[in-house]
Protein backbone atom coordinates (compact mmCIF):
# COMPACT_ATOMS: atom_id res chain seq x y z
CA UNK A 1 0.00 0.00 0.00
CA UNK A 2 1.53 3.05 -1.55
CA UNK A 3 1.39 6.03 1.04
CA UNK A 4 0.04 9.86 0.26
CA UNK A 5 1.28 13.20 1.26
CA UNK A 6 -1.43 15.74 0.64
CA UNK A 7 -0.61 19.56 1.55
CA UNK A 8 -3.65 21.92 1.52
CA UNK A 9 -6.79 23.44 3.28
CA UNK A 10 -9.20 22.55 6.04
CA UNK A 11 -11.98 24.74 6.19
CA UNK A 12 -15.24 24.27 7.68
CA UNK A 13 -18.13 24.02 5.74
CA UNK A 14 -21.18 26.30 5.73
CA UNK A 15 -23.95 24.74 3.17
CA UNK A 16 -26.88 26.25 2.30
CA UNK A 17 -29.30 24.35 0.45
CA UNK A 18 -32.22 26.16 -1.64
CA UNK A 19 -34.53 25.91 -4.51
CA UNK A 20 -31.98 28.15 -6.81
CA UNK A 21 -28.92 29.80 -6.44
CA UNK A 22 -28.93 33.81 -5.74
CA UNK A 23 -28.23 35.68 -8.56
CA UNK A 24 -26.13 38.84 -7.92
CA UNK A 25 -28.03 41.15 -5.28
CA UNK A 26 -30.94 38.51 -5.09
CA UNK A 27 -32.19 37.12 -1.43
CA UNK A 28 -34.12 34.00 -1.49
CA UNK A 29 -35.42 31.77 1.24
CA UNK A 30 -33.43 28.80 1.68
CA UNK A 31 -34.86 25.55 3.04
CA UNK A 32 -31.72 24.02 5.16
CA UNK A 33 -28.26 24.33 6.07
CA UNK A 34 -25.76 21.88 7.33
CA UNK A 35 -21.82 22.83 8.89
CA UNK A 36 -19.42 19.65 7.60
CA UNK A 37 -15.79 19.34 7.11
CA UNK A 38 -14.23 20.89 3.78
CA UNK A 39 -11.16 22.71 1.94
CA UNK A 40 -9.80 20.43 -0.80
CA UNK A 41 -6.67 19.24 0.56
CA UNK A 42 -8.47 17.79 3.65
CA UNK A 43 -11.58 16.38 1.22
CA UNK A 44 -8.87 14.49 -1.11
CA UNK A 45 -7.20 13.13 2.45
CA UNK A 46 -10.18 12.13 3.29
CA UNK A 47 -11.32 10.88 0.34
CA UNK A 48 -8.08 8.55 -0.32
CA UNK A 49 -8.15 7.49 3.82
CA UNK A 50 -11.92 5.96 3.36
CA UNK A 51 -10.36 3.85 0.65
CA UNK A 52 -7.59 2.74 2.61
CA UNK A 53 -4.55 4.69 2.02
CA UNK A 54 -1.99 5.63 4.65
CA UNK A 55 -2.09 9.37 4.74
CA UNK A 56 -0.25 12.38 5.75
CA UNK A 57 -1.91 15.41 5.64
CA UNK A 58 0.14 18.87 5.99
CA UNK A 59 -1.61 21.65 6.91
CA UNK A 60 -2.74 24.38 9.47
CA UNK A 61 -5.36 24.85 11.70
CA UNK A 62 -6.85 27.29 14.63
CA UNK A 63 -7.53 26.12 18.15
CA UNK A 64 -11.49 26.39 17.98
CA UNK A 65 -14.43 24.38 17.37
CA UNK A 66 -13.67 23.57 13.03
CA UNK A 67 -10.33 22.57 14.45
CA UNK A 68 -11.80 19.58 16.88
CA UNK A 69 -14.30 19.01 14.24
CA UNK A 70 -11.31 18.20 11.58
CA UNK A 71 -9.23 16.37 14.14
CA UNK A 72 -11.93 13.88 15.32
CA UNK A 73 -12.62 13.50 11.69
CA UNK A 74 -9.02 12.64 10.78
CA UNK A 75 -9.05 10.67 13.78
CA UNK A 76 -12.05 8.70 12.75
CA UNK A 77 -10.61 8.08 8.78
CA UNK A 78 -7.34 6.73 10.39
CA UNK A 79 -5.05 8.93 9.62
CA UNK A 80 -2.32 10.35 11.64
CA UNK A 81 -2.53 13.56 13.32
CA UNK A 82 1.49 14.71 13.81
CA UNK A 83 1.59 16.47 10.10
CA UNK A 84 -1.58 19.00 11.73
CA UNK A 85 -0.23 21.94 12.78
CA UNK A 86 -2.35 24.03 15.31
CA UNK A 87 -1.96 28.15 15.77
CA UNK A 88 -4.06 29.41 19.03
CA UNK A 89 -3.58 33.01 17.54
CA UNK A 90 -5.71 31.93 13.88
CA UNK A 91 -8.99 31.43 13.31
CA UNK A 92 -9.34 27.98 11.37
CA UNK A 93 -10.74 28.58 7.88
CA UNK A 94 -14.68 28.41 6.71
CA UNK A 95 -16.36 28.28 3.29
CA UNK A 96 -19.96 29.78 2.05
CA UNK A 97 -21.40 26.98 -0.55
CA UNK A 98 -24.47 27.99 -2.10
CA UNK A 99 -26.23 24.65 -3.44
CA UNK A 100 -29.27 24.35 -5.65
CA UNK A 101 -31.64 21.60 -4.38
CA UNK A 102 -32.65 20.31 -7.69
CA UNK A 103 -29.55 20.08 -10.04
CA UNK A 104 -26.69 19.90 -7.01
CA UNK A 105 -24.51 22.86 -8.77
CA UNK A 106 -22.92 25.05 -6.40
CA UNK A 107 -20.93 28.29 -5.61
CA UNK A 108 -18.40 28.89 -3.50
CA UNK A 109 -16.57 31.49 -1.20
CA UNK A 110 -13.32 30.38 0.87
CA UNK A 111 -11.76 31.89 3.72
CA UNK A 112 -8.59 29.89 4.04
CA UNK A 113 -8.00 31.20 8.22
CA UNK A 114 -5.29 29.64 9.53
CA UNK A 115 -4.06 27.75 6.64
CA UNK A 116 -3.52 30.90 4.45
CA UNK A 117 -0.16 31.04 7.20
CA UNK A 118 1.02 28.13 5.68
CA UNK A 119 4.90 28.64 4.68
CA UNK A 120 8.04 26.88 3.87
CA UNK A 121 9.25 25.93 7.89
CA UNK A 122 6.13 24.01 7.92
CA UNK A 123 7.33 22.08 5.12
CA UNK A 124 10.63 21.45 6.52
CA UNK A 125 9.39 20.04 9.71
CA UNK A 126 7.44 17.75 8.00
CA UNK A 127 9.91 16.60 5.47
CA UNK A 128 9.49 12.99 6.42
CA UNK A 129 5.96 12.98 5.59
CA UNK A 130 6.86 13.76 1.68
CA UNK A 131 9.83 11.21 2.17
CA UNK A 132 8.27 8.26 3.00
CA UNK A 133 5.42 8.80 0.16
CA UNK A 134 4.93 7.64 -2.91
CA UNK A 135 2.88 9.99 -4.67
CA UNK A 136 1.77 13.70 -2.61
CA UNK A 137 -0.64 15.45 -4.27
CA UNK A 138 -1.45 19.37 -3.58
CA UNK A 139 -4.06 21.83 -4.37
CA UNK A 140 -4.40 25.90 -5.32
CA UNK A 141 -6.53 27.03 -1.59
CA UNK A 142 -2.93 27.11 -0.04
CA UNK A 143 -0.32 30.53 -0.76
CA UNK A 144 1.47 29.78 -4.18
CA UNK A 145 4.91 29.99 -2.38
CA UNK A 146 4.36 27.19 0.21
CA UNK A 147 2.82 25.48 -2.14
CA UNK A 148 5.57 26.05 -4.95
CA UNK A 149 8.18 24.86 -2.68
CA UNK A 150 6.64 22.22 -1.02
CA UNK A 151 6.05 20.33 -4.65
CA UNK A 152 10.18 20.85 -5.28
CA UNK A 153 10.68 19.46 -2.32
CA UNK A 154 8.20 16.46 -2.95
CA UNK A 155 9.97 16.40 -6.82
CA UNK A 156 13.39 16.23 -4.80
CA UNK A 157 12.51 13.23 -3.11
CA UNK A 158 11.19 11.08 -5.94
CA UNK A 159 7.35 11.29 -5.31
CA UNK A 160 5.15 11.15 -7.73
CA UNK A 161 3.44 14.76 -8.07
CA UNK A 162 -0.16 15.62 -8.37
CA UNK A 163 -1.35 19.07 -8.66
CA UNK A 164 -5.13 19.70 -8.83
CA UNK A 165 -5.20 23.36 -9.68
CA UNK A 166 -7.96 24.72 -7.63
CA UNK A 167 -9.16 27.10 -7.55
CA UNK A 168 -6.91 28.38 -10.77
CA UNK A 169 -4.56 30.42 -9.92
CA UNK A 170 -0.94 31.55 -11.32
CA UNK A 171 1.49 28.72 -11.63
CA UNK A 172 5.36 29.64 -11.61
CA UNK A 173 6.75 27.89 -15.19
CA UNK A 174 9.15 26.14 -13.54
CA UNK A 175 7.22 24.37 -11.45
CA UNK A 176 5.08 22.85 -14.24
CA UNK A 177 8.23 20.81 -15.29
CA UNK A 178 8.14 19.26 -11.51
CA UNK A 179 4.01 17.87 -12.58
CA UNK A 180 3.75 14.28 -13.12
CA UNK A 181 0.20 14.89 -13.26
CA UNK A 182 -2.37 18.19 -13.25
CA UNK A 183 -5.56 17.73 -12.76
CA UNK A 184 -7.51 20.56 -14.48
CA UNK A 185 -11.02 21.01 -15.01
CA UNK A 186 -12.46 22.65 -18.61
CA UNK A 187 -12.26 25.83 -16.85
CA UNK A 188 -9.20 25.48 -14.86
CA UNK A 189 -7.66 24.31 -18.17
CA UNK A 190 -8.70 27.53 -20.18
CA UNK A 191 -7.35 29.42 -17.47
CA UNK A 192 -3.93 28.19 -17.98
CA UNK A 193 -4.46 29.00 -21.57
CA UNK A 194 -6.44 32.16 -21.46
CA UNK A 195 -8.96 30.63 -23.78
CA UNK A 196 -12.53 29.00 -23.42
CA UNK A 197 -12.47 25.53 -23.95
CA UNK A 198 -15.92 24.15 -24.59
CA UNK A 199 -15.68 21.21 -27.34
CA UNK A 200 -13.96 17.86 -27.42
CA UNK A 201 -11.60 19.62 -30.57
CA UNK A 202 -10.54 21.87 -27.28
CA UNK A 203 -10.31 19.74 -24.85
CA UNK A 204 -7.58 17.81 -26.90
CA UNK A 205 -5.96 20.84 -28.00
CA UNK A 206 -6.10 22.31 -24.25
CA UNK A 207 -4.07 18.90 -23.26
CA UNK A 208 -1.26 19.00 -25.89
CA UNK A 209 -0.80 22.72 -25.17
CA UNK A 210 -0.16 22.05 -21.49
CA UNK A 211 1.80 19.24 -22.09
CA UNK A 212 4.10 21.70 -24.05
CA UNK A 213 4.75 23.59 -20.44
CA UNK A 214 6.38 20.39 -19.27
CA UNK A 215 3.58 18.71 -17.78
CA UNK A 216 4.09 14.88 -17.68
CA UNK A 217 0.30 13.85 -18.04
CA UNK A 218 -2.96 15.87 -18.16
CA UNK A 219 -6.27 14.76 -16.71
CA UNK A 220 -8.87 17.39 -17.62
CA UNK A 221 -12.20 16.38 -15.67
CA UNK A 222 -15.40 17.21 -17.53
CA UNK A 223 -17.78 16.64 -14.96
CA UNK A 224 -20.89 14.04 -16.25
CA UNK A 225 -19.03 13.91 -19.80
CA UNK A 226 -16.45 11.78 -17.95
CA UNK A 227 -12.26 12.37 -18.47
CA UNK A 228 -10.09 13.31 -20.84
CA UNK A 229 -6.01 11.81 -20.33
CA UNK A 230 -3.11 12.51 -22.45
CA UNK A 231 0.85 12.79 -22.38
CA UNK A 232 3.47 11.68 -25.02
CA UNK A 233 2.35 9.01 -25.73
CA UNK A 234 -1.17 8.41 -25.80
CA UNK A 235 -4.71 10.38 -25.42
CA UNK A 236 -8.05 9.58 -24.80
CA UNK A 237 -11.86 10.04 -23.77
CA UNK A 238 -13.51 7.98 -20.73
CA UNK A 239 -17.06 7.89 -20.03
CA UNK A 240 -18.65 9.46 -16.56
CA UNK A 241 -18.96 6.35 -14.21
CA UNK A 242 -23.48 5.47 -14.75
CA UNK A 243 -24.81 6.21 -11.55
CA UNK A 244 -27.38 4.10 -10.26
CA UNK A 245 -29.03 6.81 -7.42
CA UNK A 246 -29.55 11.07 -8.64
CA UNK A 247 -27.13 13.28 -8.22
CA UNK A 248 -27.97 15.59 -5.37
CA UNK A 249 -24.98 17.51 -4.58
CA UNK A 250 -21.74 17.88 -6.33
CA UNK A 251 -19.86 19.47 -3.73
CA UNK A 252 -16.62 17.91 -3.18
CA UNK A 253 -16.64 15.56 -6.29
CA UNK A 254 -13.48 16.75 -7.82
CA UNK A 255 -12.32 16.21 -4.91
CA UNK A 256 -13.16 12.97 -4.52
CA UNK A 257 -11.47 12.18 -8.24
CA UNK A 258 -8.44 13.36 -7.07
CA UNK A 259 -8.00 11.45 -3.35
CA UNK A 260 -9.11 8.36 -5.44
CA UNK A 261 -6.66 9.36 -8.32
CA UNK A 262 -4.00 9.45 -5.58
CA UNK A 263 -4.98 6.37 -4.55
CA UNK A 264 -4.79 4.55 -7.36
CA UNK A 265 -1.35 5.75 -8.72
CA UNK A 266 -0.04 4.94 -5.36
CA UNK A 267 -1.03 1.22 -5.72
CA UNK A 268 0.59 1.10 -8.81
CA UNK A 269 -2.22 1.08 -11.03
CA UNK A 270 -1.91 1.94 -14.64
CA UNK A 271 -3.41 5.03 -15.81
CA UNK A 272 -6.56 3.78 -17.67
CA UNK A 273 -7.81 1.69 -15.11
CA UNK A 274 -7.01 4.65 -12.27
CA UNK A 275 -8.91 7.25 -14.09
CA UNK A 276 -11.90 4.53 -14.38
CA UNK A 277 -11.43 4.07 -10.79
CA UNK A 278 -11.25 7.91 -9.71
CA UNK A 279 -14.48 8.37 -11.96
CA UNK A 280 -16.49 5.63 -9.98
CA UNK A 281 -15.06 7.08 -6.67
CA UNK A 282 -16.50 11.09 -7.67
CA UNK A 283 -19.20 9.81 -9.06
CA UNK A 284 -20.80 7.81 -6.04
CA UNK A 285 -19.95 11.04 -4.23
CA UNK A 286 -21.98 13.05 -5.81
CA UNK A 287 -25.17 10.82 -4.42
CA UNK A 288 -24.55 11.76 -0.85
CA UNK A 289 -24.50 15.85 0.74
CA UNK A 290 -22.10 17.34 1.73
CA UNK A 291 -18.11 17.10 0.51
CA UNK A 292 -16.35 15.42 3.18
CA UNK A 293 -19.18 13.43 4.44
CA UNK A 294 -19.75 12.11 0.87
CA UNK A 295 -16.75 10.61 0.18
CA UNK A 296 -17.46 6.55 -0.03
CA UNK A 297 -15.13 4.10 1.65
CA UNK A 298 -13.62 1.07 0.36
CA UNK A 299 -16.54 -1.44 0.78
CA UNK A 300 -19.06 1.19 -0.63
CA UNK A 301 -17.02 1.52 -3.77
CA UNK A 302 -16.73 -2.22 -4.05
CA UNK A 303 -19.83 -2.97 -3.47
CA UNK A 304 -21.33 -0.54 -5.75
């Protein structure tokens, strides 16, 4: 069993749920509202800890009510506390997800709190974590320098490197050449390029233009039109996994592609047959509220 290092966010969830989602100066009555776990880094720990991977999560919390909230949940998933780190003087970090009822988009507003300290001592006392994985995977929600030099340092070491670049944001050129794999949705993609990208002609092109930044191999998610792969050597389309239950809230579901991604590469499968995997994973997801909360375990997944 391959382990993960995942460096990122925790923030605390605030959902509300409603009929539509405001438009811009709009007030509408809602009809519930839950408080869950959330920030990508900790969904994709989570989300690769309910399938069974050993993982170390780097990040930075508050000493407050979120932060017991994460820990327990950590706690709960298995994984190992000691790569947490805890600042009494922060305020752990919160998100405001808007969530329409009856097609499960959503919007989203995060306050990264304590974890918007995070900087490069962090990442040097937890160098072992990143040594003793195979693959460590990070996200955007962090500040660009820790984040920037904790992937050299991960590159350094020999992991395999996973970026999920969200939300997009600006991307030093050199560090695309430390990528094994970036994780890119349509939009995300186009932001990269400063284009739209809307058809599969796009997509492809999209792929073979990041590729040319030094990018090992691109995974641009399309949401219920599936995956689209590509490096060197090959490229191709994969089908959204069929759901057998509605979709009620696709919060956290990119998420859950990339923990399971992470997963997968780390047990040494090959790339077709992780992407098929990471699609089932998201997929199932997106059947349950809530990000965090929704991410299946290993006998769910099986099972399904």
């Amino acid at each position: 069993m391959g382990s993960i290092c995942i460096f990122g966010v925790f923030v605390a969830d605030l959902c509300f749920f409603g009929q539509t989602i405001p438009l811009r100066g709009q007030t509408i009555l809602g009809n519930k509202y839950i408080v869950g776990p959330g920030g990508k880094g900790s969904n994709q720990a989570i989300a690769a800890a309910r399938l069974g991977a050993n993982v170390k999560f780097i990040t930075k919390l508050g000493k407050d009510s979120y932060a017991d909230m994460a820990i327990s949940l950590y706690k709960k998933c298995g994984m190992k506390i000691d790569t947490i780190i805890q600042d009494p003087n922060l305020s752990t970090g919160v998100a405001g997800i808007m969530i329409d009822e009856n097609t499960g988009d959503n919007i989203i507003n995060v306050i990264p709190g304590a974890a918007g300290h995070l900087n490069n001592k962090d990442i040097d006392k937890n160098l072992n974590a990143i040594k003793t994985s195979k693959v460590f995977l990070t996200q955007l929600e962090a500040p660009q320098k820790a984040m920037s030099y904790a992937l050299g340092k991960a590159k350094n070491l020999g992991c395999i490197t996973l970026v999920n670049p969200a939300p997009a944001a600006k991307i030093n050129d050199k560090d695309f050449k430390k990528i094994d794999f970036f994780t890119p949705n349509e939009k995300e993609a186009g932001f990269y390029l400063k284009k739209n990208i809307e058809t599969q002609t796009d997509i492809k092109k999209a792929a073979n233009d990041l590729l040319k930044k030094g990018i090992k191999n691109i995974v641009i998610t399309l949401g219920a039109k599936g995956v689209y792969f590509a490096n060197s050597k090959e490229n191709y389309f994969i089908d959204a996994f069929k759901l057998k239950k509605k979709v009620v809230d696709t919060t956290g579901a990119g998420d859950a592609f990339n923990g399971a991604f992470a997963f997968a590469i780390a047990n040494d499968y090959d790339n077709k047959k992780a992407l098929n995997f990471a699609n089932k994973v998201a997929g199932i997801s997106t059947t349950s509220l809530g990000a965090a909360n929704s991410m299946p375990t290993s006998k769910e997944v099986n099972n399904y």
